[in-house]
C-alpha atoms as a PDB file:
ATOM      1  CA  UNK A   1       0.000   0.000   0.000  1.00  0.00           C
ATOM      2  CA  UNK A   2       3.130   2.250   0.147  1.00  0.00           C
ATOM      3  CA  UNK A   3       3.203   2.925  -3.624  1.00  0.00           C
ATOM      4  CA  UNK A   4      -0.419   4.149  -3.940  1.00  0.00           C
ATOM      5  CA  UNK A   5      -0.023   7.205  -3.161  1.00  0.00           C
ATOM      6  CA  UNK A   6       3.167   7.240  -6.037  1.00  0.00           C
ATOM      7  CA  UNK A   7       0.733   5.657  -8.473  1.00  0.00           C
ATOM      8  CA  UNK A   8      -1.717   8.452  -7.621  1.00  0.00           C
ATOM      9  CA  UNK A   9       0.969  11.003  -8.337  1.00  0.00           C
ATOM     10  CA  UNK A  10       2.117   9.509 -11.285  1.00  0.00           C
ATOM     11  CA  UNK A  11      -1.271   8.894 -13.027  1.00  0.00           C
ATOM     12  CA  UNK A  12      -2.141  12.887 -11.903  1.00  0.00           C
ATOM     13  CA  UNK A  13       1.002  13.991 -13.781  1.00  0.00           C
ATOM     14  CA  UNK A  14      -0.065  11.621 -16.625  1.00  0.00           C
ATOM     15  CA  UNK A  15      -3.586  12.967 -16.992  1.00  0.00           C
ATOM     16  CA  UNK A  16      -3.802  16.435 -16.197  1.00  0.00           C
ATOM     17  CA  UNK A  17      -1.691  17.382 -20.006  1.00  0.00           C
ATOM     18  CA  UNK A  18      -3.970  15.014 -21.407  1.00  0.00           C
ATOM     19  CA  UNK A  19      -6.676  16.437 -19.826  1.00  0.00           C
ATOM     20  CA  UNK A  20      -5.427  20.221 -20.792  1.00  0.00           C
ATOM     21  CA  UNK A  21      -4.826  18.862 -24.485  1.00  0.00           C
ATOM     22  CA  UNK A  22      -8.511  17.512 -24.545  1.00  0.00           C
ATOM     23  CA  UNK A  23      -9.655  21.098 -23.204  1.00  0.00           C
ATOM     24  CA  UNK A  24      -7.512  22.464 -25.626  1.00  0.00           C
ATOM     25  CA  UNK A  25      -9.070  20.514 -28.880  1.00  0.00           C
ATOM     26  CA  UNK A  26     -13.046  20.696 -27.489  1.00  0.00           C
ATOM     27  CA  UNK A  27     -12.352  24.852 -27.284  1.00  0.00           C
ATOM     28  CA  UNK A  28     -11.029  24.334 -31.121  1.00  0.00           C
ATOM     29  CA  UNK A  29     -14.417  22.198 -32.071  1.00  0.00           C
ATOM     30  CA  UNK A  30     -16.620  24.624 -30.134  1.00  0.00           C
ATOM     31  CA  UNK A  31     -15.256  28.117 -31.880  1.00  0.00           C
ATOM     32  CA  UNK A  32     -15.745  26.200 -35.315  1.00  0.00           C
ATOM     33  CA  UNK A  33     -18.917  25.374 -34.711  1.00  0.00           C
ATOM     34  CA  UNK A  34     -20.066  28.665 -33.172  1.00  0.00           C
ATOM     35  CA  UNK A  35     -18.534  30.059 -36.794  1.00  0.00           C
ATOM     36  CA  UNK A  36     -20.071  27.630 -38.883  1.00  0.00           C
ATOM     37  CA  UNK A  37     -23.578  28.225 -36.942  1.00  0.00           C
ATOM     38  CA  UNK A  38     -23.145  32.243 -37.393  1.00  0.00           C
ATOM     39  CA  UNK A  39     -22.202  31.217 -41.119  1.00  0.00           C
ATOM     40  CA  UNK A  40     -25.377  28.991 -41.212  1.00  0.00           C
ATOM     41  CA  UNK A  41     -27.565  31.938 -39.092  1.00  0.00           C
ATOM     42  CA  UNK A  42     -25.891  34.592 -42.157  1.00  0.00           C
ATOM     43  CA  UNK A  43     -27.354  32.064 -45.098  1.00  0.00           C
ATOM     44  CA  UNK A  44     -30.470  31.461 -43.876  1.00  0.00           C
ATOM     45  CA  UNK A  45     -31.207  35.247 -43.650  1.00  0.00           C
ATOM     46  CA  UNK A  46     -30.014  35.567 -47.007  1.00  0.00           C
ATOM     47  CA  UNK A  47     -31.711  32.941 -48.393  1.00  0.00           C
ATOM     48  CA  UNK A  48     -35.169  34.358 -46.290  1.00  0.00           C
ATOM     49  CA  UNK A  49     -34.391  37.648 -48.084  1.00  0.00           C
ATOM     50  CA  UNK A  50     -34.080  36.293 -51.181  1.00  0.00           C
ATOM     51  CA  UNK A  51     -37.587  34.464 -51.123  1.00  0.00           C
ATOM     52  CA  UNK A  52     -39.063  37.709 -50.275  1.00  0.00           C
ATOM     53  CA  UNK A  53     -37.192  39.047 -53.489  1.00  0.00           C
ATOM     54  CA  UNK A  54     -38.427  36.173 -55.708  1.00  0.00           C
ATOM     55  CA  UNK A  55     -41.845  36.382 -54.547  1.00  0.00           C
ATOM     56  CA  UNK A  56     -42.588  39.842 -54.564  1.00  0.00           C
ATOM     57  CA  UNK A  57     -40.753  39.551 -58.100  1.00  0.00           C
ATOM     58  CA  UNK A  58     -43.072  37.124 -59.250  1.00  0.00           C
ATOM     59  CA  UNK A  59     -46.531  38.690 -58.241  1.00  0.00           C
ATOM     60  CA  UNK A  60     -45.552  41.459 -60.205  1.00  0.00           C
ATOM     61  CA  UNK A  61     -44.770  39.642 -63.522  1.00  0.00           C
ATOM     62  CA  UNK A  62     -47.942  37.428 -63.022  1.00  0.00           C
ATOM     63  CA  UNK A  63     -49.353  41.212 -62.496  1.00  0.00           C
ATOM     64  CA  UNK A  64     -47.937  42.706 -65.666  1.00  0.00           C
ATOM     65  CA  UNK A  65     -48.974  39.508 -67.502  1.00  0.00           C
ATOM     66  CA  UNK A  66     -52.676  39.543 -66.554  1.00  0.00           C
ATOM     67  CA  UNK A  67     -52.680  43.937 -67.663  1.00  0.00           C
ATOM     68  CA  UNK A  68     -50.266  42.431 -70.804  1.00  0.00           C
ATOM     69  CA  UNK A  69     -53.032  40.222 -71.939  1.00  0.00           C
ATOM     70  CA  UNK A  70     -55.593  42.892 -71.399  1.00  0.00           C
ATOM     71  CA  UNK A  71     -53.882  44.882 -73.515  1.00  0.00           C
ATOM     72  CA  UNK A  72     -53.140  42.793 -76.608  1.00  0.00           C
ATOM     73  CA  UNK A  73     -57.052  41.049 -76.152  1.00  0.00           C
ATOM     74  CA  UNK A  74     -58.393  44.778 -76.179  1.00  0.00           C
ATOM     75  CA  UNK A  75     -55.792  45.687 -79.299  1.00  0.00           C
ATOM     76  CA  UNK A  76     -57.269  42.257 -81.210  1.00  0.00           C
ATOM     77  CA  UNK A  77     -60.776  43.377 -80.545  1.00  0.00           C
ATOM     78  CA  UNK A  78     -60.128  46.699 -82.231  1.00  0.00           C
ATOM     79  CA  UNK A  79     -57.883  45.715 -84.948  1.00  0.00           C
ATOM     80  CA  UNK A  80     -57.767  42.254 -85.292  1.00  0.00           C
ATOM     81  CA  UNK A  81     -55.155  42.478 -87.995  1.00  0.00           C
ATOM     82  CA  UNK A  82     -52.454  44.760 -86.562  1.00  0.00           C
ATOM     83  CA  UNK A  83     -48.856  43.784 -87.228  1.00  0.00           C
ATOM     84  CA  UNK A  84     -48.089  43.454 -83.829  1.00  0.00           C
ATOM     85  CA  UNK A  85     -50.692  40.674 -82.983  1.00  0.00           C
ATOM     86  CA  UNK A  86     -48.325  38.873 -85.414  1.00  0.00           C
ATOM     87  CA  UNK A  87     -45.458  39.945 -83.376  1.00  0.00           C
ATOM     88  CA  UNK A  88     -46.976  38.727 -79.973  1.00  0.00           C
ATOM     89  CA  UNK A  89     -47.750  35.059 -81.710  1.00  0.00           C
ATOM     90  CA  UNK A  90     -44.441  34.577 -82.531  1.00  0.00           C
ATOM     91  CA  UNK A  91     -42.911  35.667 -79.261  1.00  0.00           C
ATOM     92  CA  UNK A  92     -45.506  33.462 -77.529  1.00  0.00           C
ATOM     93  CA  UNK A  93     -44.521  30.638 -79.611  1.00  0.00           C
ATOM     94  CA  UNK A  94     -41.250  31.170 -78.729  1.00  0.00           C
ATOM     95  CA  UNK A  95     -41.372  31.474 -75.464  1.00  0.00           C
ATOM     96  CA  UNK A  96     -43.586  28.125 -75.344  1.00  0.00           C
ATOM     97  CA  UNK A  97     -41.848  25.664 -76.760  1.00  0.00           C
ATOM     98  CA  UNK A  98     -43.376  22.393 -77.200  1.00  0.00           C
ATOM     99  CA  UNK A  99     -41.987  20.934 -73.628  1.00  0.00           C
ATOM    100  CA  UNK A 100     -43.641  24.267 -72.038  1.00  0.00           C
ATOM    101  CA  UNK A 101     -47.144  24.147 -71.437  1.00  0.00           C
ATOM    102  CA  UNK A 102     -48.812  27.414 -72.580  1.00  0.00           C
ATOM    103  CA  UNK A 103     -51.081  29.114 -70.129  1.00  0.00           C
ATOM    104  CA  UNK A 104     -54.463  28.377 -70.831  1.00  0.00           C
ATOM    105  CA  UNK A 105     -55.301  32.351 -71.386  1.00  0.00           C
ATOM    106  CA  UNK A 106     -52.463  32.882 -72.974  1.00  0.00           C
ATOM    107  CA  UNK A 107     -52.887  29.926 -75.670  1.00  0.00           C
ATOM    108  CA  UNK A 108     -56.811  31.712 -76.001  1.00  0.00           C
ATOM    109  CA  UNK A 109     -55.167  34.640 -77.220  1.00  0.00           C
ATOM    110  CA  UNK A 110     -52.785  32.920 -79.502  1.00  0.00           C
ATOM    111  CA  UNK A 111     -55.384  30.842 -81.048  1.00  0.00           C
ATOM    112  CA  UNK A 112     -57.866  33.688 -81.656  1.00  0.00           C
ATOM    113  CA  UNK A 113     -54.479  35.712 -82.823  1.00  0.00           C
ATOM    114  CA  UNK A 114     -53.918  32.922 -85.658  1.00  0.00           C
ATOM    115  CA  UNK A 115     -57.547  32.699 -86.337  1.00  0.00           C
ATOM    116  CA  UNK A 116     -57.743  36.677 -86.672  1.00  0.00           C
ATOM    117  CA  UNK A 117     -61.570  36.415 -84.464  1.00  0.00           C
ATOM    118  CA  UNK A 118     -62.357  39.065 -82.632  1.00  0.00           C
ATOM    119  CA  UNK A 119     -62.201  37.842 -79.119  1.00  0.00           C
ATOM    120  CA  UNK A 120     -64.889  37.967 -76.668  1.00  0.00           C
ATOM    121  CA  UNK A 121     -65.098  41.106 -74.986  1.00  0.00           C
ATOM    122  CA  UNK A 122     -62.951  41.355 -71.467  1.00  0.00           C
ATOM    123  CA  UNK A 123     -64.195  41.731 -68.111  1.00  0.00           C
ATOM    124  CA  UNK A 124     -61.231  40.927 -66.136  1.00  0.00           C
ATOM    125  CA  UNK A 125     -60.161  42.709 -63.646  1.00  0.00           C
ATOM    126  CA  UNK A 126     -56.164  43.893 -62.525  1.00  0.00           C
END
């Protein structure tokens, strides 16, 4: 029983550096991980920014579409031969190609366009 107090001292000495090295390493992990969370925290706003970009951008093009259309249907009902009738039919063929699906209003248009009928007349509203 003499040497337990030795064997105490030695396995003290012995584990307190590897106890400071393991101290050492988990401060390492947790200030990467507190920078990778702040980078994470960062992207996230971004990205919830961005959304609120993209959708405001988009209810404003399906907005200038619907007063687009009102415009070209109320141009087709007053002349249903003006040149650039022709003009929108190509662009909307274009823009559609076979592996798009046209818009269901937007194909109305482009069929009464090629037909050169006067369409019915609008009551949509912006």
């Amino acid at each position: 029983m003499g040497d337990l107090p030795a064997i105490i001292a030695a396995a003290a000495a012995t584990l307190t550096p590897l106890g400071v090295g393991i101290g050492f390493v988990w401060n390492k992990v947790e200030k990467r991980m507190a920078a990778i969370e702040a980078k994470a925290e960062a992207c996230e706003k971004r990205e919830a920014d961005s959304d609120a970009v993209i959708k405001r951008l988009t209810w404003e093009v399906r907005r200038d579409g619907r007063a687009t259309r009102m415009l070209f249907m109320e141009l087709h009902t007053l002349d249903p031969r003006n040149g650039t009738l022709a003009q929108v039919a190509e662009v909307l063929r274009q823009q559609y190609q076979p592996d798009l699906a046209i818009p269901e209003d937007w194909a109305d248009l482009l069929a009464k366009i090629e037909a050169g009928a006067p369409p019915a007349p609008l009551r949509e509203a912006l």
